[in-house]
Protein backbone atom coordinates (compact mmCIF):
# COMPACT_ATOMS: atom_id res chain seq x y z
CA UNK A 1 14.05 -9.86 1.53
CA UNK A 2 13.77 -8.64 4.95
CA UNK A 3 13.53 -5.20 6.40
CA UNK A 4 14.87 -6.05 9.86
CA UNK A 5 18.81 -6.22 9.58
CA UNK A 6 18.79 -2.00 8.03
CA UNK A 7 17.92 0.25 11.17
CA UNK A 8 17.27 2.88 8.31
CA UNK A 9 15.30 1.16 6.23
CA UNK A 10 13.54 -0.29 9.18
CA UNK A 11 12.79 3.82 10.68
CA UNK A 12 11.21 4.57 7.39
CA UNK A 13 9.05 1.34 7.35
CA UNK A 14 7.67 2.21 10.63
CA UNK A 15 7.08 5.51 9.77
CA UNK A 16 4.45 5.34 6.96
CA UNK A 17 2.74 2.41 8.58
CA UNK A 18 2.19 4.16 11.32
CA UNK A 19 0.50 6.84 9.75
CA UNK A 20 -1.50 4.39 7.42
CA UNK A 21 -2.41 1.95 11.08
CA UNK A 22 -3.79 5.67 12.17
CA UNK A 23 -5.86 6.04 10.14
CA UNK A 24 -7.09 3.28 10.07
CA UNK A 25 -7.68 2.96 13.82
CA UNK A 26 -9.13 6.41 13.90
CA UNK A 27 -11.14 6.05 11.45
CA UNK A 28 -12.53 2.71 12.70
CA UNK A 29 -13.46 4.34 16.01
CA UNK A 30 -15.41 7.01 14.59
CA UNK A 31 -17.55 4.50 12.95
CA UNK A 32 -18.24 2.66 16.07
CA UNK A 33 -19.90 6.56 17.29
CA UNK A 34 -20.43 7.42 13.65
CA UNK A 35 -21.90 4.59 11.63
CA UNK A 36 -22.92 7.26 8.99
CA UNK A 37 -19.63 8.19 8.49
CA UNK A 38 -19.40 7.13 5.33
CA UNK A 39 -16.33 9.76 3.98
CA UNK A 40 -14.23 7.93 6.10
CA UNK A 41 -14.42 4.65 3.73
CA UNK A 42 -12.07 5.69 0.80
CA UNK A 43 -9.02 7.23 3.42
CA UNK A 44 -9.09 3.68 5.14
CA UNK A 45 -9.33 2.08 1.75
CA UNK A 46 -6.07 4.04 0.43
CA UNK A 47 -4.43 3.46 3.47
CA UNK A 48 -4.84 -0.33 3.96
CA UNK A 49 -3.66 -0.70 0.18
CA UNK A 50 -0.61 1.69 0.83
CA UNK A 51 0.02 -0.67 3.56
CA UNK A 52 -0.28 -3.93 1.39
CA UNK A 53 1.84 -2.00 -1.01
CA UNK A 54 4.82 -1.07 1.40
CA UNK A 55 5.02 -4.78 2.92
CA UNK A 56 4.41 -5.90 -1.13
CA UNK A 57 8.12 -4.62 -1.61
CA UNK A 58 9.24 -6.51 1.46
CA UNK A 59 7.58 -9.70 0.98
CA UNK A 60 5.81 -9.63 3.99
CA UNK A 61 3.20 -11.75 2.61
CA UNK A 62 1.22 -12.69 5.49
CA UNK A 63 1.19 -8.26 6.11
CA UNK A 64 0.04 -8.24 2.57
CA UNK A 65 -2.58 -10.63 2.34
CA UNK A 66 -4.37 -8.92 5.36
CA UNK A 67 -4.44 -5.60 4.09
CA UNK A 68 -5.67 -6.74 0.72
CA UNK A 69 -8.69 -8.38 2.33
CA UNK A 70 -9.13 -5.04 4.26
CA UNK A 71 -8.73 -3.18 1.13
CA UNK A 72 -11.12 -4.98 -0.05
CA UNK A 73 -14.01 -4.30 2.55
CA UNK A 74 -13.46 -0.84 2.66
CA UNK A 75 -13.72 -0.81 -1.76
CA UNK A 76 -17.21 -2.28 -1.42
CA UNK A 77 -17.97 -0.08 1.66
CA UNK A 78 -17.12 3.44 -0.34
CA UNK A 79 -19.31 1.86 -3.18
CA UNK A 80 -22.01 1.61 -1.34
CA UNK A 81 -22.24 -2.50 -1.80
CA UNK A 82 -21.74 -2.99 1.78
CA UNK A 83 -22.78 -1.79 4.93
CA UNK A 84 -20.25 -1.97 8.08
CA UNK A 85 -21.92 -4.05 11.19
CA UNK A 86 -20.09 -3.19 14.65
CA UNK A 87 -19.39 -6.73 14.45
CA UNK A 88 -17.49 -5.93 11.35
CA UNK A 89 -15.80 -3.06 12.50
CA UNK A 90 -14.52 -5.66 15.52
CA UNK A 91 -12.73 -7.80 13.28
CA UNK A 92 -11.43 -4.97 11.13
CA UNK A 93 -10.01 -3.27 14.38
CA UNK A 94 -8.43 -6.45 15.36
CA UNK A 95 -7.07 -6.93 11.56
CA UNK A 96 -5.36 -3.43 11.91
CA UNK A 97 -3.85 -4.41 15.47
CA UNK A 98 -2.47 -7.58 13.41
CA UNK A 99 -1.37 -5.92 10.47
CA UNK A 100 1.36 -3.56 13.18
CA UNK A 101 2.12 -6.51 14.65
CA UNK A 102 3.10 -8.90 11.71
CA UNK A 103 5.09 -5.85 10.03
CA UNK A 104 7.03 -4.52 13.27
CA UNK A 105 7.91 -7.56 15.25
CA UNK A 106 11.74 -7.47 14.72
CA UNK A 107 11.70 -10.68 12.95
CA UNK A 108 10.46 -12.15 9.79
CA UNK A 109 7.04 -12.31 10.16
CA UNK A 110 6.89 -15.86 8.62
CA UNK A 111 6.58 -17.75 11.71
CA UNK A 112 4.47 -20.18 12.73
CA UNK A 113 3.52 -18.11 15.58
CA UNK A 114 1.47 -16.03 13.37
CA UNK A 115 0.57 -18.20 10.61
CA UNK A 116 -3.21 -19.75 12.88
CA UNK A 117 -4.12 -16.32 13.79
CA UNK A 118 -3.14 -15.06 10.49
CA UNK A 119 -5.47 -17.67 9.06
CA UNK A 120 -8.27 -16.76 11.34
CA UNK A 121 -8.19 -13.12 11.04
CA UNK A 122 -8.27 -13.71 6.97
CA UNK A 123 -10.98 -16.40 7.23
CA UNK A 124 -13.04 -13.57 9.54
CA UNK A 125 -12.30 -10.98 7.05
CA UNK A 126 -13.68 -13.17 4.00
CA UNK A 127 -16.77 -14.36 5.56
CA UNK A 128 -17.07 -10.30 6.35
CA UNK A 129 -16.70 -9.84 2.68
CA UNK A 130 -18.90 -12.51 1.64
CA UNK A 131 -21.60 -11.17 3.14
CA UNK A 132 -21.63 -7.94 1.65
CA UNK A 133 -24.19 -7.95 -1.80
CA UNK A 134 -22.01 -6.06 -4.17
CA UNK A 135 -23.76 -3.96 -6.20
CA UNK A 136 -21.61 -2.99 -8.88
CA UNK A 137 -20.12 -4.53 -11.47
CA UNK A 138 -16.70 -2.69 -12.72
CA UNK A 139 -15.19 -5.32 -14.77
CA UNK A 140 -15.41 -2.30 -17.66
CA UNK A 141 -14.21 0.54 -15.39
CA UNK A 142 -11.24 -1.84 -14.04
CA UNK A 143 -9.92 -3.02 -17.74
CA UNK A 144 -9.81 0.62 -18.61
CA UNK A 145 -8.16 2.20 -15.29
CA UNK A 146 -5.43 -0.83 -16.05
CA UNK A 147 -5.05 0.41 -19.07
CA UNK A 148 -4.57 3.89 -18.83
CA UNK A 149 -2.35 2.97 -15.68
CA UNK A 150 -0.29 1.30 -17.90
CA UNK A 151 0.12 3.91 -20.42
CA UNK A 152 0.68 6.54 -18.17
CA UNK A 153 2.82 5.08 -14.31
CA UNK A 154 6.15 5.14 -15.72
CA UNK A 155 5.44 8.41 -17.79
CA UNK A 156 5.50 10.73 -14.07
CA UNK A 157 3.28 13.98 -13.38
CA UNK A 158 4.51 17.23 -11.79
CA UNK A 159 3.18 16.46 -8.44
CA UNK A 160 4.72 13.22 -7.02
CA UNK A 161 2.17 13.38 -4.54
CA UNK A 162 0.89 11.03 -2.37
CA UNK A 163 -1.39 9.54 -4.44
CA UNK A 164 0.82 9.31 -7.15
CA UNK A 165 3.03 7.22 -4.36
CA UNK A 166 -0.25 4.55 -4.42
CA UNK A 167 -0.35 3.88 -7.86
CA UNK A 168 3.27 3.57 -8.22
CA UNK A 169 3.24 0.79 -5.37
CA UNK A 170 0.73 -1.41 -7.23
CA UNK A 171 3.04 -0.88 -10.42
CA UNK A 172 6.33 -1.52 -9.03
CA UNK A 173 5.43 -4.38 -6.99
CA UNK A 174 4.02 -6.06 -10.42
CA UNK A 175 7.38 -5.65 -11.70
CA UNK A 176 9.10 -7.19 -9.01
CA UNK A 177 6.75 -10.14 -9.20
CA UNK A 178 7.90 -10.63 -13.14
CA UNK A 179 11.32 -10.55 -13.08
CA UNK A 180 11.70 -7.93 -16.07
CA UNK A 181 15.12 -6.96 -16.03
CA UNK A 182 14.15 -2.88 -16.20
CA UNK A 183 11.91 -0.50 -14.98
CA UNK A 184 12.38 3.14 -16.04
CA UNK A 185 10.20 6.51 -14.69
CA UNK A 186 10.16 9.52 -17.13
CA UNK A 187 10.67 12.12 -15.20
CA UNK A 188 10.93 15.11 -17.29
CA UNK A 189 7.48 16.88 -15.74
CA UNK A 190 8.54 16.20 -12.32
CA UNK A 191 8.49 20.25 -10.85
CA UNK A 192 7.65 18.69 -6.57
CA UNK A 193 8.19 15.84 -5.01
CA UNK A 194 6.25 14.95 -1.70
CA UNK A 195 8.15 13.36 1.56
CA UNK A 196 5.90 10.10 0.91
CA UNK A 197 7.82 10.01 -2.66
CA UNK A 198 11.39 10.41 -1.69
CA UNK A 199 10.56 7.73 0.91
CA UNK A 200 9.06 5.26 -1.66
CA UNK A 201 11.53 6.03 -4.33
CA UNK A 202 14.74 5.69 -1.77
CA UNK A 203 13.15 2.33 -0.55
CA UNK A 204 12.65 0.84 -3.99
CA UNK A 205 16.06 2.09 -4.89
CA UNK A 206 17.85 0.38 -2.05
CA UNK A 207 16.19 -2.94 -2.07
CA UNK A 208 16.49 -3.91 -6.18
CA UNK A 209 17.96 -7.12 -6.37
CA UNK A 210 21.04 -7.65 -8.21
CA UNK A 211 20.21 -8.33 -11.78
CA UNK A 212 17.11 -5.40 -12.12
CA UNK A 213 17.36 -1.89 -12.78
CA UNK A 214 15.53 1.28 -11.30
CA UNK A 215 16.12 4.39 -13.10
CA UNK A 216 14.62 7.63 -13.43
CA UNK A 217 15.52 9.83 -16.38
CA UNK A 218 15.17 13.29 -17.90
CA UNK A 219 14.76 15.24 -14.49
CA UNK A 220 16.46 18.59 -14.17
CA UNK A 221 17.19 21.25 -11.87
CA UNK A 222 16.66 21.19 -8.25
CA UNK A 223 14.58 17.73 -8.49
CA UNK A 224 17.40 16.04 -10.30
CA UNK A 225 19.96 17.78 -7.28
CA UNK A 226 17.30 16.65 -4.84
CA UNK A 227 17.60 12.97 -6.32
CA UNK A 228 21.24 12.87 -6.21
CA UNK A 229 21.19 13.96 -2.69
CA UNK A 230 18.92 11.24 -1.98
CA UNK A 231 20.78 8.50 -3.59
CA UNK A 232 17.53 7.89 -5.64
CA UNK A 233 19.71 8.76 -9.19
């Protein structure tokens, strides 16, 4: 689907990713002065993957594929399995200038326009990878994150906080990708909900194809009123 033809939907788009791109940028910059910087790493990690999860709901693939790599850099950076060059910061600063440009172009970014430099930029940004010596292997840690994940997404907390928005990205968009007819959030604990949730749960909510359903049950009070104001129930 495309974002482009829904001013709205468009406004709120632009929005987060320009607060994720800022980041980003920023925090890029200080590690050009800064190489030592290293509490900067997990920030730009979250906010390339909240990127790759926003344009994930969008199919903005080529916006998607970009951040993932990035994602990916700044994972084994805030492990400690790879060091940042300034060469690499370059390419990353050039991969965040990309990623605005793919996702806010007024078009569908599927053009052949992008789709050398897309290649490029990924090809940079693998070789950037690649030569990184991972040391940690969290094949164990990953199978039992999924798992709990699984277990415990749909069931929401109290908070819908930002970081619950993250996790809920990675989730949906799965569910999206397997054309299960229904996805339902328990939200019976739900006491606040943060801007960056009302956002992600009106955008889901909107952009459903036909056929699928998005509910949230077993809210009360002012969050259910606050829901129904929103459109999100």
């Amino acid at each position: 689907m495309s974002i482009f033809g829904d001013a709205e939907l468009v406004e709120m788009f632009a929005a987060e990713l320009e607060l994720h791109l800022g980041v980003l940028s920023t925090g890029l910059l200080e590690l050009e002065v800064k190489p030592d910087r290293s509490d900067l790493f997990e920030p730009m990690m979250r906010a390339a993957h909240s990127i790759k999860g926003a344009a994930n709901l969008f199919e903005l693939n080529q916006t998607v594929v970009v951040a993932h790599e990035v994602e990916d850099i700044f994972t084994l950076a805030s492990r400690g399995s790879l060091t940042l060059s300034n060469a690499m910061v370059d390419v990353l600063l050039e991969s965040v200038d990309l990623l605005g440009r793919l996702s806010l172009n007024g078009a569908p970014e599927e053009s052949q326009a992008n789709a050398l430099e897309v290649q490029e930029t990924i090809t940079r940004l693998k070789n950037t990878h690649a030569a990184g010596d991972s040391k940690v292997s969290s094949s164990k840690v990953d199978i039992k994150e999924a798992t709990s994940g699984e277990m415990s997404f749909r069931r929401a907390p109290a908070n819908l906080d930002a970081l619950w928005v993250e996790r809920m990205r990675r989730d949906v968009g799965q569910w999206l990708q397997t054309g299960h007819d229904n996805y339902e959030i328990d939200g019976q604990a739900v006491q606040k909900v943060s801007p960056e949730a009302i956002a992600f749960l009106s955008l889901v909510k909107a952009n459903v194809q036909p056929g699928l359903s998005f509910t949230i049950k077993g809210e009360s009070g002012p969050v259910k009123r606050l829901f129904e104001v929103m459109g999100i129930i």
